[in-house]
N, C-alpha and C. Protein backbone atom coordinates (compact mmCIF):
# COMPACT_ATOMS: atom_id res chain seq x y z
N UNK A 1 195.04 136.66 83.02
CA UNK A 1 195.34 135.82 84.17
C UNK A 1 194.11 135.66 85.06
N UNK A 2 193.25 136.31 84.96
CA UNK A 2 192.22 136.82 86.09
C UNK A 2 191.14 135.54 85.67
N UNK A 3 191.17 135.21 84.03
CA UNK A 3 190.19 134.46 83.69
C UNK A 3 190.92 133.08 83.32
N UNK A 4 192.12 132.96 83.61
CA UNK A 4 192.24 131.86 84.38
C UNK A 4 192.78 131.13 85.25
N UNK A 5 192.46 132.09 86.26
CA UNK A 5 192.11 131.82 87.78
C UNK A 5 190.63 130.99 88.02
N UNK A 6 190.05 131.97 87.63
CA UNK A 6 188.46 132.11 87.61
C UNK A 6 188.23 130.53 86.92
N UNK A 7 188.76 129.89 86.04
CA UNK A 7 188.16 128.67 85.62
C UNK A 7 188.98 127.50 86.30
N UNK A 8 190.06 127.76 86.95
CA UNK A 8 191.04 126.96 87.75
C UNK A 8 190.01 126.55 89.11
N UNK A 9 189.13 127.52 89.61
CA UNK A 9 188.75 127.60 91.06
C UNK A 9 187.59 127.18 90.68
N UNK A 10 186.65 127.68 89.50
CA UNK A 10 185.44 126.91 88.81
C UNK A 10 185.69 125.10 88.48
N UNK A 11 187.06 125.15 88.46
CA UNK A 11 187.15 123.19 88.24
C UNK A 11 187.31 122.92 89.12
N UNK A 12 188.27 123.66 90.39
CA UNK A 12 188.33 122.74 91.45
C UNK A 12 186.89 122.61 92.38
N UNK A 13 185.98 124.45 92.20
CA UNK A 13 184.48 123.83 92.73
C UNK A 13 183.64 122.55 92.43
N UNK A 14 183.85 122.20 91.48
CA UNK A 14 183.20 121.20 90.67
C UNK A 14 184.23 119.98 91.23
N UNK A 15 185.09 119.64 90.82
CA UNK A 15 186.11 118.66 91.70
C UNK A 15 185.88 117.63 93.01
N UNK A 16 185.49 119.73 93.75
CA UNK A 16 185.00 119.54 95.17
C UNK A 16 183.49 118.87 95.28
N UNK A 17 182.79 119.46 94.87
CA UNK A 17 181.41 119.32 94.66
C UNK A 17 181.32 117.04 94.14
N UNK A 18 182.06 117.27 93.22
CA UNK A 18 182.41 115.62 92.55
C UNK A 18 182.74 114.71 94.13
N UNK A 19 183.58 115.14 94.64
CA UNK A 19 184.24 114.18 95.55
C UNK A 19 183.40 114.44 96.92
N UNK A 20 182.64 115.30 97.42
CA UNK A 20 182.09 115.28 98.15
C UNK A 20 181.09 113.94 97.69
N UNK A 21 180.00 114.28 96.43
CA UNK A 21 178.86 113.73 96.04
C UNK A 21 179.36 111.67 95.57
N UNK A 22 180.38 112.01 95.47
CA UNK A 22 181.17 110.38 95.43
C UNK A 22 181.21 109.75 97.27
N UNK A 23 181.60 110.91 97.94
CA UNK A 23 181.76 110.25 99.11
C UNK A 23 180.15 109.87 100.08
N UNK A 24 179.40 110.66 99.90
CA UNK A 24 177.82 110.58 99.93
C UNK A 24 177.44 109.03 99.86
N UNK A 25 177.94 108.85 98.45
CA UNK A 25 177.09 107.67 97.51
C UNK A 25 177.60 106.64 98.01
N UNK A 26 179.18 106.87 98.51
CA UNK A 26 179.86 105.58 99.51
C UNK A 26 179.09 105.29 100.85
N UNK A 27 178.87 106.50 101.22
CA UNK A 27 178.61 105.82 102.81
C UNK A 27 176.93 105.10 102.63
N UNK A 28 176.26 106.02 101.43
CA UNK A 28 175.53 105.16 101.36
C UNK A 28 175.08 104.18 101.16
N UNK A 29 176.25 103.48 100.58
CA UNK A 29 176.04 102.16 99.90
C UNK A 29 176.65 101.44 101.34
N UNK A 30 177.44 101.72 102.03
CA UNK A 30 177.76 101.00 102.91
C UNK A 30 176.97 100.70 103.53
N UNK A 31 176.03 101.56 104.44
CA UNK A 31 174.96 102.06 105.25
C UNK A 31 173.67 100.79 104.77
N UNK A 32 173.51 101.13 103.71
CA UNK A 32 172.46 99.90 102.80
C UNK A 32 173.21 98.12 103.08
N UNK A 33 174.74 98.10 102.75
CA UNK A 33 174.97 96.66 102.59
C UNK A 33 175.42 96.21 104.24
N UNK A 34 175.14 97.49 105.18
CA UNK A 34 175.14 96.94 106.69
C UNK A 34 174.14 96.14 106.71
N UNK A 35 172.81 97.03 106.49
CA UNK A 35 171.83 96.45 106.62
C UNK A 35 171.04 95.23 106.13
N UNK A 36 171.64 95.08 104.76
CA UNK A 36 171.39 93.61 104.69
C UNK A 36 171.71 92.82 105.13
N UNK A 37 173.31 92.64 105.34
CA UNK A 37 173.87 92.21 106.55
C UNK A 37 173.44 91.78 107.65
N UNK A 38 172.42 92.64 108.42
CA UNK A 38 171.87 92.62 109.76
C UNK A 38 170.50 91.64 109.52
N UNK A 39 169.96 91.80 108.30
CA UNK A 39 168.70 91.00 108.02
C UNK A 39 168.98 89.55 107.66
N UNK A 40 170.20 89.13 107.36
CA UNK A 40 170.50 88.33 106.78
C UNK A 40 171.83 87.63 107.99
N UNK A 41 171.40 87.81 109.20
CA UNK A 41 171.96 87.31 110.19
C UNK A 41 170.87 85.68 110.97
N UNK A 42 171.54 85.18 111.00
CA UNK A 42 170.73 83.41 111.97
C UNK A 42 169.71 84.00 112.79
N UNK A 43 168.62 83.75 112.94
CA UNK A 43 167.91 83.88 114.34
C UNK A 43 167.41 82.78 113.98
N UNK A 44 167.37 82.38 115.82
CA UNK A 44 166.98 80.79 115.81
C UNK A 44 165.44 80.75 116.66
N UNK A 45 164.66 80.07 115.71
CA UNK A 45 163.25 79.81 116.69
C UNK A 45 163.45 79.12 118.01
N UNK A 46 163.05 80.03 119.12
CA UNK A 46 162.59 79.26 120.32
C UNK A 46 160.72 78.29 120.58
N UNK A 47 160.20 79.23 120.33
CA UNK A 47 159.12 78.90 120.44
C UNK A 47 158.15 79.47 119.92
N UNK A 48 157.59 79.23 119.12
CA UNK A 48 155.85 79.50 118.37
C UNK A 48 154.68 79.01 119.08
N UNK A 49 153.62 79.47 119.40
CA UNK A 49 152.51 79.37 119.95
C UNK A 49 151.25 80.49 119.26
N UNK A 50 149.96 79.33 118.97
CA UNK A 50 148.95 80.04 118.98
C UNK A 50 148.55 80.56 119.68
N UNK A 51 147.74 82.06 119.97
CA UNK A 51 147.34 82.34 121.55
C UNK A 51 145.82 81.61 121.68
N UNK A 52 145.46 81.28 120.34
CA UNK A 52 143.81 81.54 120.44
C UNK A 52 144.08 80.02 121.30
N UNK A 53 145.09 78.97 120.80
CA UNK A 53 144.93 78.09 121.20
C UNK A 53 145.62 77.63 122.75
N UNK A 54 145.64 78.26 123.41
CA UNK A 54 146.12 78.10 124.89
C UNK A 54 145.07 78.16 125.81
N UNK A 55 145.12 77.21 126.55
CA UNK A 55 143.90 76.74 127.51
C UNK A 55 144.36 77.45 128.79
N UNK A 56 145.72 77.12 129.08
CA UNK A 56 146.26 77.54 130.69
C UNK A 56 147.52 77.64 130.85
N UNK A 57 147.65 78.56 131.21
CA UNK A 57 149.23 79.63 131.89
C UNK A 57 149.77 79.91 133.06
N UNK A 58 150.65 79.15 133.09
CA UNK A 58 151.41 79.20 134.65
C UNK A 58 152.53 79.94 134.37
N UNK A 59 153.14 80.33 135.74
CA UNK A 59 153.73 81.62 135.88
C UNK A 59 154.66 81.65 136.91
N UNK A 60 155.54 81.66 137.43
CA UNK A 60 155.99 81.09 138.56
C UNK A 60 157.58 82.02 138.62
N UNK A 61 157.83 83.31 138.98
CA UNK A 61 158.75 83.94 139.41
C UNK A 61 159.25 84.29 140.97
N UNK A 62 159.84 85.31 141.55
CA UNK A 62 160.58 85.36 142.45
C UNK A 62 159.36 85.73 143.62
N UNK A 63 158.42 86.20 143.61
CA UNK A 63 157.44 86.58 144.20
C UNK A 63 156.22 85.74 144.01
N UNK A 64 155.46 85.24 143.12
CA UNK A 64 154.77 84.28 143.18
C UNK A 64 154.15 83.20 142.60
N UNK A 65 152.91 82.57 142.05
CA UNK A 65 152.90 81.52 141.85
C UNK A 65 151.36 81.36 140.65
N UNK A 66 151.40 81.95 139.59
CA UNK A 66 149.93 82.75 139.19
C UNK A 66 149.52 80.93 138.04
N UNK A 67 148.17 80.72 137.87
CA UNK A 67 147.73 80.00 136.91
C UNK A 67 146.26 80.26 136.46
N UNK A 68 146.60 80.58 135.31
CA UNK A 68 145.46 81.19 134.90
C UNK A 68 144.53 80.33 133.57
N UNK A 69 143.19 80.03 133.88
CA UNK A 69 142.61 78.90 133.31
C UNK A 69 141.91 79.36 132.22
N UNK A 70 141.66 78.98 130.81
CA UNK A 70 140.63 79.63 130.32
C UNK A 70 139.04 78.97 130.29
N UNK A 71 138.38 79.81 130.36
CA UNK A 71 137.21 78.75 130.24
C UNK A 71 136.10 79.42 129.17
N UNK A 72 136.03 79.27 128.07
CA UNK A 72 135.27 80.10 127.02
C UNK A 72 135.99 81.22 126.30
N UNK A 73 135.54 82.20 126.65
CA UNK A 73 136.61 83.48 125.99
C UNK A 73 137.32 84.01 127.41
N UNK A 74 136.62 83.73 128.86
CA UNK A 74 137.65 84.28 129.42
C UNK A 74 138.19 83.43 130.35
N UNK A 75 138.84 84.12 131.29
CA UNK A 75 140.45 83.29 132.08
C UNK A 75 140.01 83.58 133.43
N UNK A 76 140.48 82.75 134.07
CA UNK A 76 140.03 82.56 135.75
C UNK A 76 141.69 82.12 136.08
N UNK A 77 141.49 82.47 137.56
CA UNK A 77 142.32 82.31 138.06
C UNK A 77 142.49 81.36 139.31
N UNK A 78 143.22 80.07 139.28
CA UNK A 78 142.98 79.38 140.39
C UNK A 78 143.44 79.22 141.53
N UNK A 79 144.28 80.09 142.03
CA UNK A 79 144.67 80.34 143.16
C UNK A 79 143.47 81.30 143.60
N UNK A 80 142.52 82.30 143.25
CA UNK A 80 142.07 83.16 143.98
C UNK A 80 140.53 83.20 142.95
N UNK A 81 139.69 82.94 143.02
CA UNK A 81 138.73 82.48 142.07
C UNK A 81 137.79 83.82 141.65
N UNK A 82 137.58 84.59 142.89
CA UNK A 82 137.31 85.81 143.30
C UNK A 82 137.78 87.00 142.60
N UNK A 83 138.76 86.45 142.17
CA UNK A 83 139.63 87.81 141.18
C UNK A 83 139.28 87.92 139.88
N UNK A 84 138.66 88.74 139.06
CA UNK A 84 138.38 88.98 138.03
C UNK A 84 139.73 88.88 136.94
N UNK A 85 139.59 88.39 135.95
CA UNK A 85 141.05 88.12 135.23
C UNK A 85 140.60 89.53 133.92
N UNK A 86 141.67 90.11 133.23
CA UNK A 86 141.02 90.92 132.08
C UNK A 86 141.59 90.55 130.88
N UNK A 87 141.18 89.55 130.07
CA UNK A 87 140.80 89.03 129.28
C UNK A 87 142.01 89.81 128.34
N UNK A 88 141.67 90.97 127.95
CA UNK A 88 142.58 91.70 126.82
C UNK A 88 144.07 91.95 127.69
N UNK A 89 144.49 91.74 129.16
CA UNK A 89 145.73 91.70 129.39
C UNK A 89 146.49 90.62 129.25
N UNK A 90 145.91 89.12 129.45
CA UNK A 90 146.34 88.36 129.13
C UNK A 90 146.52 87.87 127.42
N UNK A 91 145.66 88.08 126.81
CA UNK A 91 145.48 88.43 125.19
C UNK A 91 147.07 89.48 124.91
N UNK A 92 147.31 90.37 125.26
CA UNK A 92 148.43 90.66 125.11
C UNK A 92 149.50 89.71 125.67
N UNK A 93 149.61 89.19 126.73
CA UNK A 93 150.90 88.70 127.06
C UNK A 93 151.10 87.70 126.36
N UNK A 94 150.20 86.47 125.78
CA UNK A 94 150.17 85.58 125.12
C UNK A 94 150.71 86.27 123.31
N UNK A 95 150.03 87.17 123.29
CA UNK A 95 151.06 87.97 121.22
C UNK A 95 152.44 88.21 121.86
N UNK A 96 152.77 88.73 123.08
CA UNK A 96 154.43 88.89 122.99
C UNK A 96 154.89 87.64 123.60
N UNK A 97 154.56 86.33 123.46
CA UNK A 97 155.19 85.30 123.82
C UNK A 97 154.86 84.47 122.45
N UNK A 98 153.61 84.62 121.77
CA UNK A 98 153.51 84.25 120.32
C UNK A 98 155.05 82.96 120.12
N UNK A 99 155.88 84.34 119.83
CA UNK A 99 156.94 83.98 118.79
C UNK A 99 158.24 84.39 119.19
N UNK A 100 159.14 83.55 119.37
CA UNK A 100 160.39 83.85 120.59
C UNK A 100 160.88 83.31 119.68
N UNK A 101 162.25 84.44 119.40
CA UNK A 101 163.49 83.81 118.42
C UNK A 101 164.21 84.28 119.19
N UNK A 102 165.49 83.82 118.81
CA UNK A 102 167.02 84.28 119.86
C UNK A 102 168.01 84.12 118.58
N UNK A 103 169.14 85.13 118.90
CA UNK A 103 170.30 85.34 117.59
C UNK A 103 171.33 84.24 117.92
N UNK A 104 171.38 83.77 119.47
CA UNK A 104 172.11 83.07 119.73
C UNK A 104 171.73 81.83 120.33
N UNK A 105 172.51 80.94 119.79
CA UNK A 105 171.80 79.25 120.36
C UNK A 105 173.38 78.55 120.78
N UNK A 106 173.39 78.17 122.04
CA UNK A 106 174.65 77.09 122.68
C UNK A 106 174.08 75.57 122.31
N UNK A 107 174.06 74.67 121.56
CA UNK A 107 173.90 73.68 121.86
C UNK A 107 174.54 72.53 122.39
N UNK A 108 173.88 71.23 123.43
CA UNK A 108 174.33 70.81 123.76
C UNK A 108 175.41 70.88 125.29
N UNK A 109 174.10 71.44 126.06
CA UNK A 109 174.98 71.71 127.38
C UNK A 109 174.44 70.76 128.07
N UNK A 110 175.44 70.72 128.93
CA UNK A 110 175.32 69.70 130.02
C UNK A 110 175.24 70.13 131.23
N UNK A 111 175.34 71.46 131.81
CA UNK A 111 175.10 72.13 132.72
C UNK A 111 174.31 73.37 133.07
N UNK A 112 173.05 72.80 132.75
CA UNK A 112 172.05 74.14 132.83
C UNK A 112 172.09 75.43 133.68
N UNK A 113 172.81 74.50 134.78
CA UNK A 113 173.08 75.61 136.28
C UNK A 113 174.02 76.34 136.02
N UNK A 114 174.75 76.94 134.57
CA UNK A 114 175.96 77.97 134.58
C UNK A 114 175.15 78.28 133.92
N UNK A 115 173.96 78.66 133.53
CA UNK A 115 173.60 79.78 133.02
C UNK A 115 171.93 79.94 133.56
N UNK A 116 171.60 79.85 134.93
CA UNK A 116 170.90 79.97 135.63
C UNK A 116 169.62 79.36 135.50
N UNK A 117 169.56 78.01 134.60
CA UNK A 117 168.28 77.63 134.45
C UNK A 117 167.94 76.36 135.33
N UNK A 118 168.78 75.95 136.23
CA UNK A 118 168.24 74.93 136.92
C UNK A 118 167.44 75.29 137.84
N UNK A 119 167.53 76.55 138.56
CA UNK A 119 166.54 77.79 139.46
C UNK A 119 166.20 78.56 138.67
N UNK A 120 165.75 78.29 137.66
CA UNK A 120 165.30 79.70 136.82
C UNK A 120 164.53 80.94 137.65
N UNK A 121 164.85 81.99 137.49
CA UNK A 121 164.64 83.14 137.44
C UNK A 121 162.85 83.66 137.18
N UNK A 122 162.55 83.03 136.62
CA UNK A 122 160.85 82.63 135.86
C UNK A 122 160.67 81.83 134.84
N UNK A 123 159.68 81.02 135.36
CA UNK A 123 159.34 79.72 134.53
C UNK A 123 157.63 80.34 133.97
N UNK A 124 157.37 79.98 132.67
CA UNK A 124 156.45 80.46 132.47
C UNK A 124 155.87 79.10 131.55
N UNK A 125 154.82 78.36 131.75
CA UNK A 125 154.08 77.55 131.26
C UNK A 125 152.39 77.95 130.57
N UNK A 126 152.88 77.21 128.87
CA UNK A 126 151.69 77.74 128.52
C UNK A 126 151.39 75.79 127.92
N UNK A 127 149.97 75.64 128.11
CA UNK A 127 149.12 74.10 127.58
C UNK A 127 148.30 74.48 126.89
N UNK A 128 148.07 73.95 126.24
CA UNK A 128 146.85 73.28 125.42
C UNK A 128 146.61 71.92 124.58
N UNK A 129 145.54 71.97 124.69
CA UNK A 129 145.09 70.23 124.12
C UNK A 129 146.10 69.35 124.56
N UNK A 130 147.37 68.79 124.09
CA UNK A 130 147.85 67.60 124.76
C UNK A 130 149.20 67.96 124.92
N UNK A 131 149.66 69.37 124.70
CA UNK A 131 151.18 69.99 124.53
C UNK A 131 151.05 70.98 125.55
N UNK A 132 152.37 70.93 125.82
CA UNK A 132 152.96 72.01 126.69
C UNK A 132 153.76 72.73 126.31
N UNK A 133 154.40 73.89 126.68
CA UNK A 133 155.69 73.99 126.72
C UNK A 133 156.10 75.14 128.14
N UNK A 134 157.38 74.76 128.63
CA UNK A 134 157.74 75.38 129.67
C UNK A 134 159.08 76.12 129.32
N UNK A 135 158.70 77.40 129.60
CA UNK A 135 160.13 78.53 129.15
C UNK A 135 160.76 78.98 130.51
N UNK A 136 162.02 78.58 130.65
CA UNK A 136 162.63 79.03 131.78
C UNK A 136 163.74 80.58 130.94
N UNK A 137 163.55 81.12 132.27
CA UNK A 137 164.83 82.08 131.90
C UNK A 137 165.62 82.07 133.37
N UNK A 138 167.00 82.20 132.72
CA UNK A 138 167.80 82.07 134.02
C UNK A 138 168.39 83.52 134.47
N UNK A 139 169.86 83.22 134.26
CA UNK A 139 171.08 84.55 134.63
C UNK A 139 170.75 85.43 133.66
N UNK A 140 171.14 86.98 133.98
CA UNK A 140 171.19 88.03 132.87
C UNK A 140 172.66 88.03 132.21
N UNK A 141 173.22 87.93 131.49
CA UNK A 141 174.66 88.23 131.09
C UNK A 141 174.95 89.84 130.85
N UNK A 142 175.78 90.22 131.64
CA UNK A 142 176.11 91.83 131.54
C UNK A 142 176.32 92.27 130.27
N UNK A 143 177.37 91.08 129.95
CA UNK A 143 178.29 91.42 128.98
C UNK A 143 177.80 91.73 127.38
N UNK A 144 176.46 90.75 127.24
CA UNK A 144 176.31 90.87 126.02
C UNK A 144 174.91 91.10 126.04
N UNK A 145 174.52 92.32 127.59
CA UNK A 145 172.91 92.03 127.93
C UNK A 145 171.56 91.17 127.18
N UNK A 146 171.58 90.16 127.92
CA UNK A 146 171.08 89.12 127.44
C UNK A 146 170.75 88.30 128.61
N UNK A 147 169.41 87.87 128.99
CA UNK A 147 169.36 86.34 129.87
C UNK A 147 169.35 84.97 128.85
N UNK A 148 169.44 84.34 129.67
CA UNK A 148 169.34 82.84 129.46
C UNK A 148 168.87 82.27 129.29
N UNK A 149 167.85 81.44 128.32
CA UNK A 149 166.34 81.02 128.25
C UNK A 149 166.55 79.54 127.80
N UNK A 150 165.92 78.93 128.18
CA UNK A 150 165.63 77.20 127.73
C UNK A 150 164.20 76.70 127.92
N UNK A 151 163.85 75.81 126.82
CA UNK A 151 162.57 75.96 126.43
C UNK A 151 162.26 74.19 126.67
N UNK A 152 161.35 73.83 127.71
CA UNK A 152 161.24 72.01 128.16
C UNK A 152 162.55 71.79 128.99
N UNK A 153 162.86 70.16 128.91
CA UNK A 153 164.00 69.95 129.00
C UNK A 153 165.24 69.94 128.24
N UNK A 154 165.41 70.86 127.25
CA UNK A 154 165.80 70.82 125.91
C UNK A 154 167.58 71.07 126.59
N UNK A 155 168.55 70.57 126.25
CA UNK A 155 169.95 70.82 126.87
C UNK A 155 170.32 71.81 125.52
N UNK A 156 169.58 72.77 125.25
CA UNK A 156 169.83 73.99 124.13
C UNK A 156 169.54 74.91 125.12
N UNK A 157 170.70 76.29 124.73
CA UNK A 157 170.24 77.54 125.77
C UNK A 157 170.01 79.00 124.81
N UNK A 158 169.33 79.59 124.81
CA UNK A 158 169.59 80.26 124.15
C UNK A 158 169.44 81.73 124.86
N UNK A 159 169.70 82.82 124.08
CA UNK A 159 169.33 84.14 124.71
C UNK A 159 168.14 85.20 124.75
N UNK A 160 167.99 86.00 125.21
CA UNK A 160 166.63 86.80 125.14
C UNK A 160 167.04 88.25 125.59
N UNK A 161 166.61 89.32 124.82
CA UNK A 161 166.45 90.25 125.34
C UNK A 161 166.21 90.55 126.45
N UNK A 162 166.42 91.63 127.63
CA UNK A 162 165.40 92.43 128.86
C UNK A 162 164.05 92.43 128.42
N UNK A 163 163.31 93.11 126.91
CA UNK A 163 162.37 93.48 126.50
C UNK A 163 161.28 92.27 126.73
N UNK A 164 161.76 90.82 126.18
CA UNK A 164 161.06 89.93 126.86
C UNK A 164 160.92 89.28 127.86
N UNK A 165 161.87 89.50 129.14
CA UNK A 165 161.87 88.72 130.25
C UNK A 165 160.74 89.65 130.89
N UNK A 166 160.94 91.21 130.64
CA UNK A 166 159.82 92.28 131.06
C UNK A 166 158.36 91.81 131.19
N UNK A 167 158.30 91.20 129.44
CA UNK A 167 156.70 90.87 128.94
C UNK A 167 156.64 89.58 129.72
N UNK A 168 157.49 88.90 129.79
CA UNK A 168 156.30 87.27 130.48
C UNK A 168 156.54 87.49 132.16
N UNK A 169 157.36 88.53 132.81
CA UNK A 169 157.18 88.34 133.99
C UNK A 169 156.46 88.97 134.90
N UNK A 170 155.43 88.56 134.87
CA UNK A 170 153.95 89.13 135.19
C UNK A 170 153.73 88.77 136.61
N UNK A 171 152.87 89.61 137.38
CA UNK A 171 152.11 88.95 138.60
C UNK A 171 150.70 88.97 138.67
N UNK A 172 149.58 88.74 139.55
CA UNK A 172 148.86 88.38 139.44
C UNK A 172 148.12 89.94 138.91
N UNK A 173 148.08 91.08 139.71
CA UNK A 173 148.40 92.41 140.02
C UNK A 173 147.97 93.02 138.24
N UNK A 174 148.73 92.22 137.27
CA UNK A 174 149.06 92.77 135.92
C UNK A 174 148.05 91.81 135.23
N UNK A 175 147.26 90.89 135.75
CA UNK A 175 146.40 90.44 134.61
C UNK A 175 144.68 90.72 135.51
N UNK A 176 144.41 91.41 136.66
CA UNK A 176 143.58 91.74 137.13
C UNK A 176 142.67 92.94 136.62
N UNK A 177 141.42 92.41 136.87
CA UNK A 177 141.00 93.87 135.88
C UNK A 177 140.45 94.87 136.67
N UNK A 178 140.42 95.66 136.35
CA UNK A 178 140.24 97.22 137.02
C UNK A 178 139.42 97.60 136.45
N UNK A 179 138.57 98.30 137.41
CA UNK A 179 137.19 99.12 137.41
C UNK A 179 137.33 100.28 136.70
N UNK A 180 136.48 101.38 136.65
CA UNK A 180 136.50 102.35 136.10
C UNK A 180 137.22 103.45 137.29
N UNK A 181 136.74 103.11 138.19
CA UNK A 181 137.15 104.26 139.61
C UNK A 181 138.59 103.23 140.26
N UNK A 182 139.30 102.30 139.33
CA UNK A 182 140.51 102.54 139.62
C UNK A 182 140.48 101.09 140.58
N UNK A 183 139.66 100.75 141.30
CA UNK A 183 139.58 99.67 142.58
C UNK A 183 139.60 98.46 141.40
N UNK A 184 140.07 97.38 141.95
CA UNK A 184 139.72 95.70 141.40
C UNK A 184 138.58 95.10 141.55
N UNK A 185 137.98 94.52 140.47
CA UNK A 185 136.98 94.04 140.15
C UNK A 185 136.68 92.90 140.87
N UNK A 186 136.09 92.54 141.22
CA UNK A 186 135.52 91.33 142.02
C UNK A 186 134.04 90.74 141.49
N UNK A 187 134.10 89.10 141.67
CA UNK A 187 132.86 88.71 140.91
C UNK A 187 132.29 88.71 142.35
């Protein structure tokens, strides 16, 4: 009887061992076909931009009013001419504005002002050669944290992360360049 016990509890280890290593292989497969799932979700282009090719950047949020010119490799500023611009801060803000996609697109509104873009929140204008384009962002939505973004006069709205309203809403303060001992540079 003793020896077979001993092979009763040896099958059900194995059993156990089976149905654990089955349940493993499930979640992993689930885990995997989430994720394609997630890759294989709509994102809709807002806006593409070269940086190399942007001449001038306007800026225009709750506090102030920044335009920044390029002239060669570097950027001046025309409200304050005096202010040294730093070249590699604006070089960054221009790669995280590059390429703006949104998961979600409303088309066809007729009322920009319910989702805060007739006062936008920050308008950020980038030109070159004979094109523009002007990105407003409006209201934040709690619900599905998300602002509001519309790109020209386009009656399309779409959404945006916090992460990018962060990157384009700049002041003058954030594209100024700084000395070694910490003070602002002045020409």
């Amino acid at each position: 009887m003793n020896r077979k016990r001993k092979t009763q509890l040896l099958f059900l280890g194995v059993f156990f061992c089976m149905l654990l290593a089955s349940f493993a292989a499930l979640k992993m497969y689930k885990a995997g076909a989430q994720e394609s799932e997630k890759t294989d979700e709509e994102s809709y282009p807002v806006m593409q931009i070269d940086p190399a090719q942007v001449k001038e950047i306007g800026i225009i949020n709750g506090t102030e009013s920044i335009n920044l010119l390029r002239t060669g490799e570097e950027w001046k500023c025309l409200e304050d001419e005096n202010v040294v611009i730093d070249s590699e801060a604006v070089a960054r803000f221009l790669e995280q504005a590059s390429n703006i996609t949104s998961d979600i697109r409303i088309e066809q509104v007729e009322d920009m002002a319910q989702y805060g873009l007739e006062q936008p929140r920050l308008n950020v204008t980038f030109q070159w050669e004979d094109n523009m384009y002007t990105l407003k962002v409006g209201d934040f939505n709690s619900v599905i944290s998300r602002f509001y973004i519309s790109l020209n006069d386009e009656k399309m709205v779409y959404t945006a992360e916090n992460a990018l309203y962060n990157a384009l809403n700049k002041t003058l303060d954030d594209f100024k360049q700084i000395n070694v001992e910490g003070a602002e540079a002045l020409e």
